[in-house]
N, C-alpha and C. Protein backbone atom coordinates (compact mmCIF):
# COMPACT_ATOMS: atom_id res chain seq x y z
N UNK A 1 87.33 78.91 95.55
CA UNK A 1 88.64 79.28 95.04
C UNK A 1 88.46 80.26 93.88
N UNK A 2 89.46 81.02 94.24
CA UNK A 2 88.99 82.12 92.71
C UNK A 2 89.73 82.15 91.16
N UNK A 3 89.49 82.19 90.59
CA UNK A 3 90.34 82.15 89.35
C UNK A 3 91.43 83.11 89.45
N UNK A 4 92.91 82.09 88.75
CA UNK A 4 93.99 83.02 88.45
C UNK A 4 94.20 83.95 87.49
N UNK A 5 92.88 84.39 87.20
CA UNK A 5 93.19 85.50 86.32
C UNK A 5 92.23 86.94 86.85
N UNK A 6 92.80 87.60 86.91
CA UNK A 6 92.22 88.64 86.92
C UNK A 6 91.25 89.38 86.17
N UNK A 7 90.11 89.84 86.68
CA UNK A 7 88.77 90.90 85.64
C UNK A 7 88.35 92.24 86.71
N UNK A 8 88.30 92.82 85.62
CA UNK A 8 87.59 94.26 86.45
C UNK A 8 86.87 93.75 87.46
N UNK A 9 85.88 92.84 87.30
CA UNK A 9 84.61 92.33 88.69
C UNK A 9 85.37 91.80 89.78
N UNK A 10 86.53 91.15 89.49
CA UNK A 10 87.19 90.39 90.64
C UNK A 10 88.21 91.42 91.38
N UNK A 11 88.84 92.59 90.57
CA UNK A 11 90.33 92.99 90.96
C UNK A 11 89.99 94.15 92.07
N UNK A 12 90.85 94.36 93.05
CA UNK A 12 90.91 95.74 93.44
C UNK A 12 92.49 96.31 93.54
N UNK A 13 92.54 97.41 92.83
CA UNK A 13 94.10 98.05 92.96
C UNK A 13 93.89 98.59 94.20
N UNK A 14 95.38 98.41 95.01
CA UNK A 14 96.10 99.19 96.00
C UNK A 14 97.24 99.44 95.76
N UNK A 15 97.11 100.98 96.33
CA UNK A 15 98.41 102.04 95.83
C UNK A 15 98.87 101.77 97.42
N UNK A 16 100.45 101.69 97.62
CA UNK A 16 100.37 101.28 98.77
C UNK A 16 102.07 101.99 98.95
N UNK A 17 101.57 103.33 99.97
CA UNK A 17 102.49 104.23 100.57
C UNK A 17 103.53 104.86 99.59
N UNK A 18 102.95 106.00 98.48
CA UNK A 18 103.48 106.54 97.68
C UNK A 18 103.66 107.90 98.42
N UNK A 19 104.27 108.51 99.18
CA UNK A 19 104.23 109.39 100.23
C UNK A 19 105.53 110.30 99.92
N UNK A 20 105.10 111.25 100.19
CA UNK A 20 106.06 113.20 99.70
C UNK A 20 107.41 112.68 100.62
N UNK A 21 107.16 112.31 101.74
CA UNK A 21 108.55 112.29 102.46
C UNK A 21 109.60 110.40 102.28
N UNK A 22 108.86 109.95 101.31
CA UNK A 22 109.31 108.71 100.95
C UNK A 22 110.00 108.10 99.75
N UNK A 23 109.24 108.72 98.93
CA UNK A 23 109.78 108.84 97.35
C UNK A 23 111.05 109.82 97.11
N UNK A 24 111.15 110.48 98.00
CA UNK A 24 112.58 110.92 97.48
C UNK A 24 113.65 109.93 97.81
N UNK A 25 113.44 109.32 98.34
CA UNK A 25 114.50 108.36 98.60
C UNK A 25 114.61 107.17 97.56
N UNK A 26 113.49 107.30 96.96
CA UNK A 26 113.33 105.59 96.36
C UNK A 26 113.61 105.39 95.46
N UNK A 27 114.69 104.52 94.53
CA UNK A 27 115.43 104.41 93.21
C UNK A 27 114.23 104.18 92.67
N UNK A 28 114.37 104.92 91.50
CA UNK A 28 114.01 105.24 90.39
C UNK A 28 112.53 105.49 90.52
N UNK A 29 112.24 106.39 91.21
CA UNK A 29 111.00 106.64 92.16
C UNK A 29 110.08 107.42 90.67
N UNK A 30 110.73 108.11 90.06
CA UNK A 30 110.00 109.09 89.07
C UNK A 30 109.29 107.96 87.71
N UNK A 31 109.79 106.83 87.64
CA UNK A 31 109.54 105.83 86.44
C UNK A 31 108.32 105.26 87.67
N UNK A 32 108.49 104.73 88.76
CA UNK A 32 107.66 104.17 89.70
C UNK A 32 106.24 104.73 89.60
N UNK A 33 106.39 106.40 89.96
CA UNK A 33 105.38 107.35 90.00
C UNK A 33 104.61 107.20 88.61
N UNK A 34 105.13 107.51 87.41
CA UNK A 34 104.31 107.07 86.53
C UNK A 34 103.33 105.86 86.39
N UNK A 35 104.06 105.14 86.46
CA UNK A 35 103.33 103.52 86.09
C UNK A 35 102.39 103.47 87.29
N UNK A 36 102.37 103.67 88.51
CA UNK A 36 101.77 104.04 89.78
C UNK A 36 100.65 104.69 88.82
N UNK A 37 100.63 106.10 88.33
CA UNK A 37 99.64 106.98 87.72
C UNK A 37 99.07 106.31 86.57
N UNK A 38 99.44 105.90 85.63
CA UNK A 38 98.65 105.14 84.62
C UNK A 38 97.91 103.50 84.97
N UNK A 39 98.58 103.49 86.38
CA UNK A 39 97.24 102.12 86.87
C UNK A 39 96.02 102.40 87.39
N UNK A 40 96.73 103.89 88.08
CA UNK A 40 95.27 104.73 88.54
C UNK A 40 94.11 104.77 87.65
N UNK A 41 94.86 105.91 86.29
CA UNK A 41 94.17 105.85 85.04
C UNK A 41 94.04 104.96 84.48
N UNK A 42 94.22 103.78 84.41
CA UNK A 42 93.79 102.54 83.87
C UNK A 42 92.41 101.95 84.49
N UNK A 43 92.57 101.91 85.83
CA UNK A 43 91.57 101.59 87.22
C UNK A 43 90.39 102.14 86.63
N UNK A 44 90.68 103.96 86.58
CA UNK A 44 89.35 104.32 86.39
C UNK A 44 89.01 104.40 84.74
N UNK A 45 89.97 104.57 83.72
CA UNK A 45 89.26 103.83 82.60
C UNK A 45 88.10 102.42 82.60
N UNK A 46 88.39 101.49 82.74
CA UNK A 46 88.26 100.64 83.14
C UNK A 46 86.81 100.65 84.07
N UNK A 47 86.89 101.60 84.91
CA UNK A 47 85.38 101.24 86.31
C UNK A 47 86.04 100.85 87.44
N UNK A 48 87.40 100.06 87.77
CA UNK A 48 87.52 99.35 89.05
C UNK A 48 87.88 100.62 89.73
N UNK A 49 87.98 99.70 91.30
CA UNK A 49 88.04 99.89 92.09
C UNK A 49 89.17 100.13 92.98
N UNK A 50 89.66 101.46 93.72
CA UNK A 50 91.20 101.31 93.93
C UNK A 50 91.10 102.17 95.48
N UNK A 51 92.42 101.98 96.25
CA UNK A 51 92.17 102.77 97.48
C UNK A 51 93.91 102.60 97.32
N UNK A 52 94.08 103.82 98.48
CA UNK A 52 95.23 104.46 98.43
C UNK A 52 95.55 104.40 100.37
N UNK A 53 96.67 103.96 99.94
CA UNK A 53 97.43 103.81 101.77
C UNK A 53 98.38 104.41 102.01
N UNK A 54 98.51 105.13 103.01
CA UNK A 54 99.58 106.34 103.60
C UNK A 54 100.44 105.33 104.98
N UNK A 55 101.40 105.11 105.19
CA UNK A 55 102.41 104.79 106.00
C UNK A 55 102.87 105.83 107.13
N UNK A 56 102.10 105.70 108.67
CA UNK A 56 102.32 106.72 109.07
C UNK A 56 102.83 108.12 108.59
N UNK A 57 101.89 108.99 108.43
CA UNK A 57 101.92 110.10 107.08
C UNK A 57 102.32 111.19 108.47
N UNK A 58 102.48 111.35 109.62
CA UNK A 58 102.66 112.01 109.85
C UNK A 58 104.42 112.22 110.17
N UNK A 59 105.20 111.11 109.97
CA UNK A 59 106.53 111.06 110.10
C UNK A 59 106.55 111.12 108.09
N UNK A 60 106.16 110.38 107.45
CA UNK A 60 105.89 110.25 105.77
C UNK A 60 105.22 111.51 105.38
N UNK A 61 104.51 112.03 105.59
CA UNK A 61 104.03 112.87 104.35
C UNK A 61 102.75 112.40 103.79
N UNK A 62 101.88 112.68 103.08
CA UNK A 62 100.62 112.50 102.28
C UNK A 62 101.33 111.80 101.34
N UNK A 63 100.69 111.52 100.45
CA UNK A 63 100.24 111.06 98.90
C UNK A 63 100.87 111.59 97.95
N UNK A 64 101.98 111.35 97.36
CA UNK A 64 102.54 112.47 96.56
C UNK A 64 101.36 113.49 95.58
N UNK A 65 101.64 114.89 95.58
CA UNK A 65 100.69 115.26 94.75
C UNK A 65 101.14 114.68 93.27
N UNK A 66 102.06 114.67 92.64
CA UNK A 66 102.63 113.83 91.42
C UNK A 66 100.95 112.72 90.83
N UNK A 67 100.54 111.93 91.94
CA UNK A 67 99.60 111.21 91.48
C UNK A 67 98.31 111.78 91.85
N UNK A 68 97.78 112.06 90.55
CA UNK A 68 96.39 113.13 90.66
C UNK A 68 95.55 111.65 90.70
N UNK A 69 94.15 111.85 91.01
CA UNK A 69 93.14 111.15 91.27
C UNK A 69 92.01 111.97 91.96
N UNK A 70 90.64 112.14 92.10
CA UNK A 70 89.78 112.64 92.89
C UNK A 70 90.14 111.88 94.58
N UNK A 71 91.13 113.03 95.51
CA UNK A 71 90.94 112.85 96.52
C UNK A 71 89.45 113.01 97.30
N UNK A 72 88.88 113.77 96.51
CA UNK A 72 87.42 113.24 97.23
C UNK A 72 86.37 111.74 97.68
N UNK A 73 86.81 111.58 96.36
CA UNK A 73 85.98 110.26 96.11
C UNK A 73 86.37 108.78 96.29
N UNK A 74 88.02 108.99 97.09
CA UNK A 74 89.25 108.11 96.88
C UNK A 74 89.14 106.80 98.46
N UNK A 75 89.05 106.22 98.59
CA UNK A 75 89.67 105.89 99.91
C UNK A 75 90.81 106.26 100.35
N UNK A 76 91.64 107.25 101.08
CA UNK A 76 92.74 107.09 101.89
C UNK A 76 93.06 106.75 103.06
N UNK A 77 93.67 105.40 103.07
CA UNK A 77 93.54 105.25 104.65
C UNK A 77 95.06 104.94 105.45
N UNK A 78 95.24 105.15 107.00
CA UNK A 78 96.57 105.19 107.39
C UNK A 78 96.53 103.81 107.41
N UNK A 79 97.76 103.90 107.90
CA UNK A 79 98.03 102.48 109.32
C UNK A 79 99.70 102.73 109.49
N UNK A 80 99.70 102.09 110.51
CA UNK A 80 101.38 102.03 111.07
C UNK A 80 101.76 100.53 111.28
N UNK A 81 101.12 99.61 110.46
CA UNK A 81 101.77 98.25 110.21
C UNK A 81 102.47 98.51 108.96
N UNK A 82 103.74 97.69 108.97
CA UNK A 82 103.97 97.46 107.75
C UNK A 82 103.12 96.68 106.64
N UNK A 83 102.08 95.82 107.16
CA UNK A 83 101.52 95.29 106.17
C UNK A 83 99.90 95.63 106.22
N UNK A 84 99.61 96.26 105.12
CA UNK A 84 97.75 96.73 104.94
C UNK A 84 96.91 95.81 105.35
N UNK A 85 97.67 94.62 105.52
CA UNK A 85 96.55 93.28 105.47
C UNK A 85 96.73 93.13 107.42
N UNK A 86 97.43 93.84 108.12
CA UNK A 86 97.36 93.87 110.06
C UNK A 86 96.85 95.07 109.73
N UNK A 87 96.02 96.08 109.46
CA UNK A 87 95.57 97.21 109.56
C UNK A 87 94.14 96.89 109.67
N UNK A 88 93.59 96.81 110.61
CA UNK A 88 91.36 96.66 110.22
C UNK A 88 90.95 97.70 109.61
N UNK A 89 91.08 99.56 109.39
CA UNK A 89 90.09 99.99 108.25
C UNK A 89 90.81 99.20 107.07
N UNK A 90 91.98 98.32 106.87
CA UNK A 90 92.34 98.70 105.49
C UNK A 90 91.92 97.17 105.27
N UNK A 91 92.00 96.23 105.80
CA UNK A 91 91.06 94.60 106.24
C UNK A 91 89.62 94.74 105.61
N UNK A 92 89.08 95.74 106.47
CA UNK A 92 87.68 95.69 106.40
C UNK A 92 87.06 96.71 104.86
N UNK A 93 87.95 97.73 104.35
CA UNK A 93 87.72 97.96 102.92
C UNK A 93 88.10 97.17 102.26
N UNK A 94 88.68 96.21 102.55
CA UNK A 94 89.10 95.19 101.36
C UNK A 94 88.47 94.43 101.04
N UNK A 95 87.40 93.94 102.61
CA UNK A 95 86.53 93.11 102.50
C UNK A 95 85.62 93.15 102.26
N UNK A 96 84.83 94.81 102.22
CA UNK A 96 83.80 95.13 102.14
C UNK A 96 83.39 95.33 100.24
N UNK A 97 84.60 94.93 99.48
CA UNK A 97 84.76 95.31 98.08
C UNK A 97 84.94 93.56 97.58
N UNK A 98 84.87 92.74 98.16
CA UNK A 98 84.17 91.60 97.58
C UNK A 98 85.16 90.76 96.56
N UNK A 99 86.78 91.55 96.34
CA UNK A 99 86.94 91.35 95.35
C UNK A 99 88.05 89.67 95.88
N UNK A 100 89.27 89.04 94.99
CA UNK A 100 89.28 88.60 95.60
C UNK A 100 90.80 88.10 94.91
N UNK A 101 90.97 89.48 94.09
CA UNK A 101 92.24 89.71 93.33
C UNK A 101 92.78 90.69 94.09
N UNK A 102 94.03 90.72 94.52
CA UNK A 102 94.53 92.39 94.83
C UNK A 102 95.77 92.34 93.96
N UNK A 103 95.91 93.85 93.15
CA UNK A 103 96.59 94.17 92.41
C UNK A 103 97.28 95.23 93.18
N UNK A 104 98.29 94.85 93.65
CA UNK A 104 99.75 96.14 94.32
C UNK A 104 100.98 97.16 93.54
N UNK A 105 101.15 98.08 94.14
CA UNK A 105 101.86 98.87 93.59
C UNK A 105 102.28 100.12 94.59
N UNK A 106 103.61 100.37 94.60
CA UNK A 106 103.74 101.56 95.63
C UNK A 106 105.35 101.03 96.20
N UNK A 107 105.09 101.42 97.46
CA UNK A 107 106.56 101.30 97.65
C UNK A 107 106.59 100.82 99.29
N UNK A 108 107.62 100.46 100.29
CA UNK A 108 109.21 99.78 99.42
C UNK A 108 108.51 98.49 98.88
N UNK A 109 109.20 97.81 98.03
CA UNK A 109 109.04 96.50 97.76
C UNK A 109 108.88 95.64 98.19
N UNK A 110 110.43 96.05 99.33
CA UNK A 110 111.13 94.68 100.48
C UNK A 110 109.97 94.68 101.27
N UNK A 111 109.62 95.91 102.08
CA UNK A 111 108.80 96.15 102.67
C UNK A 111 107.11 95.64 102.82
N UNK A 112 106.64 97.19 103.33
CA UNK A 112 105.45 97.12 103.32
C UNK A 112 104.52 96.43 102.18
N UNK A 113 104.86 96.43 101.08
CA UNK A 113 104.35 95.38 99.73
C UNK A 113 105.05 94.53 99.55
N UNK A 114 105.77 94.05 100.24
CA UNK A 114 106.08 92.78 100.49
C UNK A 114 105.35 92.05 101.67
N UNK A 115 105.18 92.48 102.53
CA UNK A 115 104.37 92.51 103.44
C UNK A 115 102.97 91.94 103.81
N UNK A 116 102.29 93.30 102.15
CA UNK A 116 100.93 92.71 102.44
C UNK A 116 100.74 92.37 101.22
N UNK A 117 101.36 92.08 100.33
CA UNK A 117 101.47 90.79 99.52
C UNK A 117 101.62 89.20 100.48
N UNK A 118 102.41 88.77 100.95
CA UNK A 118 102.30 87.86 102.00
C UNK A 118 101.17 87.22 102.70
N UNK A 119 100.97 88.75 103.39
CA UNK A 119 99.50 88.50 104.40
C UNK A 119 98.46 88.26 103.90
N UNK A 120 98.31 88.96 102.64
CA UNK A 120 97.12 88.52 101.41
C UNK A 120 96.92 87.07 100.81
N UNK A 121 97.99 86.89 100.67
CA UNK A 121 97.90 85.10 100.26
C UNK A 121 97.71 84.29 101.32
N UNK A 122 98.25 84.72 102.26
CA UNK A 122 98.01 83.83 103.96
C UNK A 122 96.56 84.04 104.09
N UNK A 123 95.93 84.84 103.46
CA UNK A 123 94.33 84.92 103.73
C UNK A 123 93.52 84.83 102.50
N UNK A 124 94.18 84.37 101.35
CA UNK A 124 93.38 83.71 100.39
C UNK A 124 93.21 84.59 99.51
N UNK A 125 93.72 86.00 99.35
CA UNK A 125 93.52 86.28 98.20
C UNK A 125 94.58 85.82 97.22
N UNK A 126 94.57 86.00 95.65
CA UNK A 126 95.26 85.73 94.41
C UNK A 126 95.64 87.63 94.68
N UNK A 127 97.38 87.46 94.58
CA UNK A 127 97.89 88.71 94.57
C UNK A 127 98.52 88.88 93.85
N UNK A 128 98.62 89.99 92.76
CA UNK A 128 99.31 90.44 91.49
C UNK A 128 100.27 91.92 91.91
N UNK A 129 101.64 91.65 91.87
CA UNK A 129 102.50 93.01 91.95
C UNK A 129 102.96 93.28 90.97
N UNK A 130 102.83 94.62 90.25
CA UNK A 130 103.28 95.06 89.39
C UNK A 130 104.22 95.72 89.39
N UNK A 131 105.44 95.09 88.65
CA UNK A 131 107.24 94.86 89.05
C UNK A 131 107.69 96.49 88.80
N UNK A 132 107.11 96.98 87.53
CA UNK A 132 107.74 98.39 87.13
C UNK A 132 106.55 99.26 87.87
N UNK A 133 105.83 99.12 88.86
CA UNK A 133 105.44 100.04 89.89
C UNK A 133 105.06 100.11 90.90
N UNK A 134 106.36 99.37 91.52
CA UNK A 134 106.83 98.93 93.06
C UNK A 134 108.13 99.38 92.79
N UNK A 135 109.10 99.88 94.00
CA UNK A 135 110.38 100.16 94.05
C UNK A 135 110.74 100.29 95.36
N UNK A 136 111.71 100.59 95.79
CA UNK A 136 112.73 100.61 96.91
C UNK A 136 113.81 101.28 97.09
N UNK A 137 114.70 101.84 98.46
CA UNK A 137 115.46 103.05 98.10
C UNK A 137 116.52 102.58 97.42
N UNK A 138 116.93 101.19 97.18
CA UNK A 138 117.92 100.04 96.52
C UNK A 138 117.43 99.06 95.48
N UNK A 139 118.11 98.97 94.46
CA UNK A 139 117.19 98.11 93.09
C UNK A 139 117.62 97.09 93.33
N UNK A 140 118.74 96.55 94.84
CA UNK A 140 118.61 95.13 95.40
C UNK A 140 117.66 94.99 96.27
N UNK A 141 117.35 95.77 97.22
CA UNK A 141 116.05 95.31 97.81
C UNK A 141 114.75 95.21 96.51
N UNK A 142 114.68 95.55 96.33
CA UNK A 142 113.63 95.48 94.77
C UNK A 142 113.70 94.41 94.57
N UNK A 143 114.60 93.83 93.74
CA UNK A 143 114.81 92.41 93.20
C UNK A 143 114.11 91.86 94.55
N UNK A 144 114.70 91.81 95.45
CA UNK A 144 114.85 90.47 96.61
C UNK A 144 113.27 90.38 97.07
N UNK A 145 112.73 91.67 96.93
CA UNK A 145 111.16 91.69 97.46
C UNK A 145 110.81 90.91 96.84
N UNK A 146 110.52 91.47 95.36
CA UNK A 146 110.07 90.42 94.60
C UNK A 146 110.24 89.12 94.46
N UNK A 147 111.15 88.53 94.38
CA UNK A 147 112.05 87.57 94.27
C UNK A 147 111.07 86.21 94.91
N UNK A 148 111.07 87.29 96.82
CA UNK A 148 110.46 86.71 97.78
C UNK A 148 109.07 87.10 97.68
N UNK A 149 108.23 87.40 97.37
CA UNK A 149 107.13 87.70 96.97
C UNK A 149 106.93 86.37 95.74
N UNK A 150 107.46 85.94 94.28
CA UNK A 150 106.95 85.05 94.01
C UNK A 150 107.55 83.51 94.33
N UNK A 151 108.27 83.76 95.11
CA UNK A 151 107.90 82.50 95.96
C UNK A 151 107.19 81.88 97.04
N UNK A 152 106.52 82.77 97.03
CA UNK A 152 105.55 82.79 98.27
C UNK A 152 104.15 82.66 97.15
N UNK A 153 103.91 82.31 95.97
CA UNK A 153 103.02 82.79 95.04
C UNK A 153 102.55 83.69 94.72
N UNK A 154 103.03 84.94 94.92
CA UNK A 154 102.59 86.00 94.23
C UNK A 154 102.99 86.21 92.63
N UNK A 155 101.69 86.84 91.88
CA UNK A 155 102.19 86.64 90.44
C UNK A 155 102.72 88.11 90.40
N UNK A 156 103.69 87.98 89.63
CA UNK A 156 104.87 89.37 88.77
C UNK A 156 104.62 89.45 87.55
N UNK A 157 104.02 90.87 87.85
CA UNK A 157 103.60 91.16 86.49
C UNK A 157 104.30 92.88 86.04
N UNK A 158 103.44 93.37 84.89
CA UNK A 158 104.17 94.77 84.20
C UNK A 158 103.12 95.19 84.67
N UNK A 159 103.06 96.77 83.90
CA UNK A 159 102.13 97.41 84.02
C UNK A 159 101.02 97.03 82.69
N UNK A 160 102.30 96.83 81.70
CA UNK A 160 100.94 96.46 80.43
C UNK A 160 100.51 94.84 80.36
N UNK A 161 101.01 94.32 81.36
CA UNK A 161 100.37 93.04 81.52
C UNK A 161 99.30 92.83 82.15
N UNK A 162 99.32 93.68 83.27
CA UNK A 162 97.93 93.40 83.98
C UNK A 162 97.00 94.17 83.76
N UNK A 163 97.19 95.64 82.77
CA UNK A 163 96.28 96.20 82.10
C UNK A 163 95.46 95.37 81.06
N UNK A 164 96.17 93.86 80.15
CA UNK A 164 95.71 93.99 78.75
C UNK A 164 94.91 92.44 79.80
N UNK A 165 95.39 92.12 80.73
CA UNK A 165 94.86 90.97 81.22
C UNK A 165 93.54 91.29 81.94
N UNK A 166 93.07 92.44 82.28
CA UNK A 166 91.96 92.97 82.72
C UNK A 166 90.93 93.56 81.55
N UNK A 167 91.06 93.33 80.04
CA UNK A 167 90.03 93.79 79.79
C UNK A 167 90.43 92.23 78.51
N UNK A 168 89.20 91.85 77.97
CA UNK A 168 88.95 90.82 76.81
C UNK A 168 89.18 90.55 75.39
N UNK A 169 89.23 91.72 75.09
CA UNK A 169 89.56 92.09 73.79
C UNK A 169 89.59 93.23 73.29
N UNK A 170 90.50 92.99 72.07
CA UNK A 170 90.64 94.00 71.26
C UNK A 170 89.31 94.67 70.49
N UNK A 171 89.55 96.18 69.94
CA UNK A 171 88.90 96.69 69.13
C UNK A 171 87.55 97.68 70.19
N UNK A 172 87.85 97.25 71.54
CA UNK A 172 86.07 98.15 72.77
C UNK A 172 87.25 99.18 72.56
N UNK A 173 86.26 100.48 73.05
CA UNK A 173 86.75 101.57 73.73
C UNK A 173 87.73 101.38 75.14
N UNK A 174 87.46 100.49 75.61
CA UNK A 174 88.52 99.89 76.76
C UNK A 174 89.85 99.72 75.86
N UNK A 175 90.05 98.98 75.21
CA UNK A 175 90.93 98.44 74.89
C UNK A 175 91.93 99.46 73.94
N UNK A 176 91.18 100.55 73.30
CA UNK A 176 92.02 101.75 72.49
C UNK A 176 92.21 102.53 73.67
N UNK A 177 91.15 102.97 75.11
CA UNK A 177 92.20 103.71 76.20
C UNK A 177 92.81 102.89 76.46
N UNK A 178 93.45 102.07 76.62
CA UNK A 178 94.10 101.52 77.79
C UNK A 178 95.78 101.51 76.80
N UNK A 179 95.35 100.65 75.60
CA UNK A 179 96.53 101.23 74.77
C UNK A 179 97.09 102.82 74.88
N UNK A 180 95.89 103.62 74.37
CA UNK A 180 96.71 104.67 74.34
C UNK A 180 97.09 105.22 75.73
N UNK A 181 96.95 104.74 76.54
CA UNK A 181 97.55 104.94 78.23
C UNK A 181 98.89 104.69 78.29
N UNK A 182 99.25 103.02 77.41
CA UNK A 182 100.21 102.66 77.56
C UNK A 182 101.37 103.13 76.63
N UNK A 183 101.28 103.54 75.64
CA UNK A 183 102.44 103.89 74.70
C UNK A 183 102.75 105.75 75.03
């Protein structure tokens, strides 16, 4: 069983279907996109580990450019399930990274991260969604994802919650980036 708390050694972020032909639709998509980008930059402050999922990209679109990251060095991977966790490359990178936290973020809520938030706990991982960077084209589907997401045990968290909960203390160089990430 793994501990309910999250650490760099245990966590892996997934960005999950932040896509050019999707985000225009999605309330309050531009506050989303940020907090989305400073988990990135948090991720790689930090050292962890993160992969990025496209939602049939050829009806969707890529990756918004909005969120910079080394597409080289990145995992991007498709699938046409709604949930990452019925997808095998996106199964088998998950599994192959050992971790045994997944930290979510992206979009819709109701949806696809609702989804594989679900399927993730049905298969034992401890899943953390981070509330201000997840959204939906409706801030009632939002609520309700969530809603249904921690009743199913998923933990709801911020963005500066699961940043300050991933590193130990105050006063490292971790801990002054990650602040100054956040303000």
């Amino acid at each position: 069983m793994s501990s309910v708390f999250p650490s760099i050694e245990n966590s892996l972020l997934v960005v999950v279907d932040v896509q050019e032909r999707l985000m225009p639709v999605i309330h309050n998509s531009e506050s989303a996109i940020q907090n989305i980008q400073k988990l990135i930059d948090g991720a790689s402050i930090l050292g962890m580990d993160f992969l990025v999922t496209e939602q049939y990209p050829k009806g969707l679109g890529h990756t918004v450019a909005e969120l910079t990251f080394d597409r080289n060095q990145t995992v991007v991977l498709t699938k046409d399930t709604f949930s990452c966790m019925l997808e095998p490359s996106i199964v088998e990178a998950i599994s192959k990274t050992k971790k045994q936290h997944l930290i979510l973020c992206g979009a819709e809520a109701h949806i696809c991260v609702l989804k594989t938030a679900l399927e993730a706990v049905a298969q034992g991982y401890t899943v953390h969604v981070v509330a201000d960077a997840v959204s939906s084209r409706t801030p009632e589907n939002k609520n309700l994802g969530l809603e249904r997401m921690r009743q199913s045990g998923v933990y709801i968290v911020s963005l500066e919650m699961i940043l300050f909960m991933l590193i130990d203390c105050a006063g490292t160089d971790q801990f002054r980036a990650i602040s100054k990430l956040i303000k």
